[in-house]
Protein backbone atom coordinates (compact mmCIF):
# COMPACT_ATOMS: atom_id res chain seq x y z
CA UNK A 1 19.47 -18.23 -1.79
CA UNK A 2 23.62 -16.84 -1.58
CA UNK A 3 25.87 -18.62 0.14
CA UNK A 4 29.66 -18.36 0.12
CA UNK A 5 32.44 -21.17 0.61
CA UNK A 6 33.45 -24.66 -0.38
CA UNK A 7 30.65 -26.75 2.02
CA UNK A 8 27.99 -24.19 2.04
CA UNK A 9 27.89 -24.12 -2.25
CA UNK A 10 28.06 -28.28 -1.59
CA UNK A 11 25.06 -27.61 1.05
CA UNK A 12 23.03 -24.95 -1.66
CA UNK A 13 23.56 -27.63 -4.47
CA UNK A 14 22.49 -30.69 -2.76
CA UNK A 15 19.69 -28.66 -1.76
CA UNK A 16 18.79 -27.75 -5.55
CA UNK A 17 19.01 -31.36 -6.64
CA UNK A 18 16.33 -32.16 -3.86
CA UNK A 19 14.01 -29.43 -4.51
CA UNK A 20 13.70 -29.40 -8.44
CA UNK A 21 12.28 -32.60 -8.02
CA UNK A 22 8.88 -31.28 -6.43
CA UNK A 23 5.96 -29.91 -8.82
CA UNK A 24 6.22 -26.75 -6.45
CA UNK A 25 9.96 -26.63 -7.20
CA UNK A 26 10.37 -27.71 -10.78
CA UNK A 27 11.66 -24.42 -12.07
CA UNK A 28 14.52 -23.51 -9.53
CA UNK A 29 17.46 -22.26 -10.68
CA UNK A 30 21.15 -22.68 -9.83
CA UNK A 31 24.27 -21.51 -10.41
CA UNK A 32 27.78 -21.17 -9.29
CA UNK A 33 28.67 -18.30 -12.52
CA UNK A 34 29.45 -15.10 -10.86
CA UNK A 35 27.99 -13.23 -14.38
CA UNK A 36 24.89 -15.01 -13.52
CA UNK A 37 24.51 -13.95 -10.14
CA UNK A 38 25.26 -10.10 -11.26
CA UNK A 39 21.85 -10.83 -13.55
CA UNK A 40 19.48 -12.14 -10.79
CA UNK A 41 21.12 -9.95 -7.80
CA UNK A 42 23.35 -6.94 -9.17
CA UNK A 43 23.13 -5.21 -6.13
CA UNK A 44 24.57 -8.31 -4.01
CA UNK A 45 27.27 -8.93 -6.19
CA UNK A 46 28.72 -5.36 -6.70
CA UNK A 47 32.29 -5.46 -6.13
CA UNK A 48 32.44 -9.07 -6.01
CA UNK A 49 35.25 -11.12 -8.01
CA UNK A 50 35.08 -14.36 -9.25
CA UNK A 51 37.88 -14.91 -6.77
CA UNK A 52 34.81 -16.87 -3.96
CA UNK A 53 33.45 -19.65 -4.17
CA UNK A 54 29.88 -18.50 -4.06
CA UNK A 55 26.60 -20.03 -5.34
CA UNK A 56 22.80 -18.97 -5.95
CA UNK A 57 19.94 -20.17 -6.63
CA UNK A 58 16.48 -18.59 -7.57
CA UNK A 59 12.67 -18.94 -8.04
CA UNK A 60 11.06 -16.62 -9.64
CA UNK A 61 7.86 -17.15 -8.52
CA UNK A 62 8.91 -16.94 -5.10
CA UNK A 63 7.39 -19.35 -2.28
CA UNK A 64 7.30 -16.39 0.62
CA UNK A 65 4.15 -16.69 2.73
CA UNK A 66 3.01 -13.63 3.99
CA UNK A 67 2.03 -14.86 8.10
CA UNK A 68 0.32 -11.53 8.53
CA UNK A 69 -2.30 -11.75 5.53
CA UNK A 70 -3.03 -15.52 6.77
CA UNK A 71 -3.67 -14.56 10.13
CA UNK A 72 -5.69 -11.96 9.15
CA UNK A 73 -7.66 -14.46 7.04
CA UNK A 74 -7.68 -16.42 9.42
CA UNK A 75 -9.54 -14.20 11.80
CA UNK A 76 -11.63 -13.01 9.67
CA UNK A 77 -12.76 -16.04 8.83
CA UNK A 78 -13.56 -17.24 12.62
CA UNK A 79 -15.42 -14.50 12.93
CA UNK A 80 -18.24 -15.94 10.84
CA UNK A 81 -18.89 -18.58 12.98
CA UNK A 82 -21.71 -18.41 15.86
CA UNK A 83 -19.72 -19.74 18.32
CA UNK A 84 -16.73 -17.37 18.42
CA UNK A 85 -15.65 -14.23 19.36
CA UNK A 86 -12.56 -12.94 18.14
CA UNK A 87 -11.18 -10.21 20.68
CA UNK A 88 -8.32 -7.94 19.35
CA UNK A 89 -6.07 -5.35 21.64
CA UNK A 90 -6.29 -8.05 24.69
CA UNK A 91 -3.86 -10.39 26.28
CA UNK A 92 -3.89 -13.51 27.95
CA UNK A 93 -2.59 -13.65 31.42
CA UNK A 94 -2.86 -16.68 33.36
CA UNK A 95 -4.85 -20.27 32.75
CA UNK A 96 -6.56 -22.69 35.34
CA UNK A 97 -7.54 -25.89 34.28
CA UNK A 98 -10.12 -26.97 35.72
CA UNK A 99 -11.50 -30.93 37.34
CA UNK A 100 -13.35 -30.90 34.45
CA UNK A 101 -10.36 -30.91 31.76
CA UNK A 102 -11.95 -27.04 30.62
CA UNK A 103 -9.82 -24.09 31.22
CA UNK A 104 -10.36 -20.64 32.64
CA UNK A 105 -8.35 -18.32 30.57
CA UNK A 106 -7.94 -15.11 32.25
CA UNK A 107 -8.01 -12.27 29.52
CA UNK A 108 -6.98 -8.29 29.89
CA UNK A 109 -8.75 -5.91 27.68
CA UNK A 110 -4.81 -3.32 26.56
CA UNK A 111 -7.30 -0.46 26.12
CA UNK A 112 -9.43 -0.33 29.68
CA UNK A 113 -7.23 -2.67 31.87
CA UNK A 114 -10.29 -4.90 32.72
CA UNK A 115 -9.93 -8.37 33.20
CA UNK A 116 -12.14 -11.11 32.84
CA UNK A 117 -12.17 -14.85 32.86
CA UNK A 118 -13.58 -16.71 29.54
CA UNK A 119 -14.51 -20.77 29.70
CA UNK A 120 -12.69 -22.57 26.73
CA UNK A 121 -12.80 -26.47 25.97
CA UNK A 122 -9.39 -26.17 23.98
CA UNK A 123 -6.39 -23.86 24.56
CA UNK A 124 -3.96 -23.14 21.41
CA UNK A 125 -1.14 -21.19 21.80
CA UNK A 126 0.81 -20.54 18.99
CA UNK A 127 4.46 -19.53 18.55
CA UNK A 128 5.36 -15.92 18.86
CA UNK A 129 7.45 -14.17 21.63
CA UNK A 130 4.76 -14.49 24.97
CA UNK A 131 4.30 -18.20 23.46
CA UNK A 132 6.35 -20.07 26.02
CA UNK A 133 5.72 -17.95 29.18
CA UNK A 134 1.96 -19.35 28.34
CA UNK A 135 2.53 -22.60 27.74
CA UNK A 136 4.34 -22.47 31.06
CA UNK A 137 1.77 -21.19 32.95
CA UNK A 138 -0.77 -23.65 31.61
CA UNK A 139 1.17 -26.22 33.96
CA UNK A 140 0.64 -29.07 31.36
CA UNK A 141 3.80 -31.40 31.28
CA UNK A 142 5.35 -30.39 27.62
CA UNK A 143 5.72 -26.76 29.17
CA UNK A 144 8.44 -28.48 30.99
CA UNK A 145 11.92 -27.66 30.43
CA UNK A 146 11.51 -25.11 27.90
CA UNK A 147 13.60 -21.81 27.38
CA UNK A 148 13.77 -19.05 25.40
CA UNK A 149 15.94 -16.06 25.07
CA UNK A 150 15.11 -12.87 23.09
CA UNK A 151 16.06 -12.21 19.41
CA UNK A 152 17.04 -8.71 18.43
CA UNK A 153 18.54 -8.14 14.90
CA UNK A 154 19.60 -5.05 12.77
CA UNK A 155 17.37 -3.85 10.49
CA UNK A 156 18.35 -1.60 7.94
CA UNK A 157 16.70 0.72 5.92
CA UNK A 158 17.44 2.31 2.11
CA UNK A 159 15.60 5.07 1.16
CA UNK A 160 17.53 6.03 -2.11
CA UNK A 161 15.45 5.49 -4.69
CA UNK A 162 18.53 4.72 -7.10
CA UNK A 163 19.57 1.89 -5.05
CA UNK A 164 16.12 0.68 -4.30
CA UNK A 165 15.87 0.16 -7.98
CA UNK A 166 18.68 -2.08 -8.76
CA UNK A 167 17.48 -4.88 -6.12
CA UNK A 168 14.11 -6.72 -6.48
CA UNK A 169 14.68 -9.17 -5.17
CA UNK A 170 14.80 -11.40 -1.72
CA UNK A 171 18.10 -12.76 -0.81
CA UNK A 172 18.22 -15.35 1.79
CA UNK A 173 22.16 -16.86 2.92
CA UNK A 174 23.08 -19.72 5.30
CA UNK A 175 23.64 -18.98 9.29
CA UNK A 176 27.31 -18.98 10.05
CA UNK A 177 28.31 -22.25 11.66
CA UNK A 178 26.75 -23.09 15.51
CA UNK A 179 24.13 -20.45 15.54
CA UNK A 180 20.87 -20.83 15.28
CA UNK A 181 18.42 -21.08 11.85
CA UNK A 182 16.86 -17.27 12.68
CA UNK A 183 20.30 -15.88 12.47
CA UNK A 184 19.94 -16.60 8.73
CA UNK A 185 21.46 -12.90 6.86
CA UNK A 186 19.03 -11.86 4.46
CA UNK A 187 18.14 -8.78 2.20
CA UNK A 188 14.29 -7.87 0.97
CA UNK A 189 13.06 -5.95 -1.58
């Protein structure tokens, strides 16, 4: 983590001091020593003076989990059992619960256009970007007074190999005061 001024280096330290005390956490690093920084980030800190007040700190293990590979896994792993069937390249499009307390999930296949309707005891919808627009048309009472609004971000690509080289590593900051957590600035390797 980077972060820059007087309360967010409080914020980053008070952080550190919680974390280090976790098995998981044990060997975090932090520092406030712009020479430091230049070691674990050089790329970050080019052109920067000791003239901020700037802090960092670092695992080098890294605790990133990669949601792709676990869903993956995840799939792969309900397709084993008898009782599934995992469908890929279709989406769901409307719900009907029925008397019962089952649900009628209406499914279209993205590569022929068919729908069908499956029977399913239990409905999970997880988050992702069509996650509330379901959970909205389920008609249950927590899809009440929910809202979304869409994210779009900047992403920017380096393809120079001599500049790819000086940064491995993942650089996370603090969002800017009154925005939300996803507007978090970060770099990856």
């Amino acid at each position: 983590s980077f972060v820059r001024g007087k309360n967010n280096v409080k914020f980053l330290k008070n952080r550190y001091e919680a974390m280090r005390n976790f098995p998981m956490f044990d060997n975090i690093e932090y520092t406030e020593d712009i020479e430091e920084m230049r070691k674990w980030m050089p790329l970050m800190m080019t052109g920067r003076t000791g003239n901020e007040i700037m802090a960092a700190s670092k695992i080098d293990e890294g605790t990133d989990v990669n949601y792709g590979e676990l869903t993956r896994k995840m799939a792969k792993s309900i397709e084993k059992h008898p009782n599934a069937d995992v469908q890929y390249n279709h989406e769901v499009i409307n719900f009907n619960r029925r008397k019962d307390g089952t649900w009628e999930v209406k499914v279209k296949n993205r590569n022929s256009g068919d729908v069908e309707t499956v029977l399913a005891d239990y409905v999970f919808i997880g988050a992702g970007g069509g996650a509330i627009p379901l959970l909205q048309k389920t008609g249950i009472p927590e899809s009440k007074h929910l809202g979304g609004f869409p994210i779009s971000g900047q992403f920017l690509i380096c393809t120079n190999p001599d500049v790819i080289n000086e940064h491995d590593v993942k650089v996370y900051g603090k969002e800017p005061p009154g925005t939300p957590p996803m507007t978090v600035p970060h770099i990856d390797t």
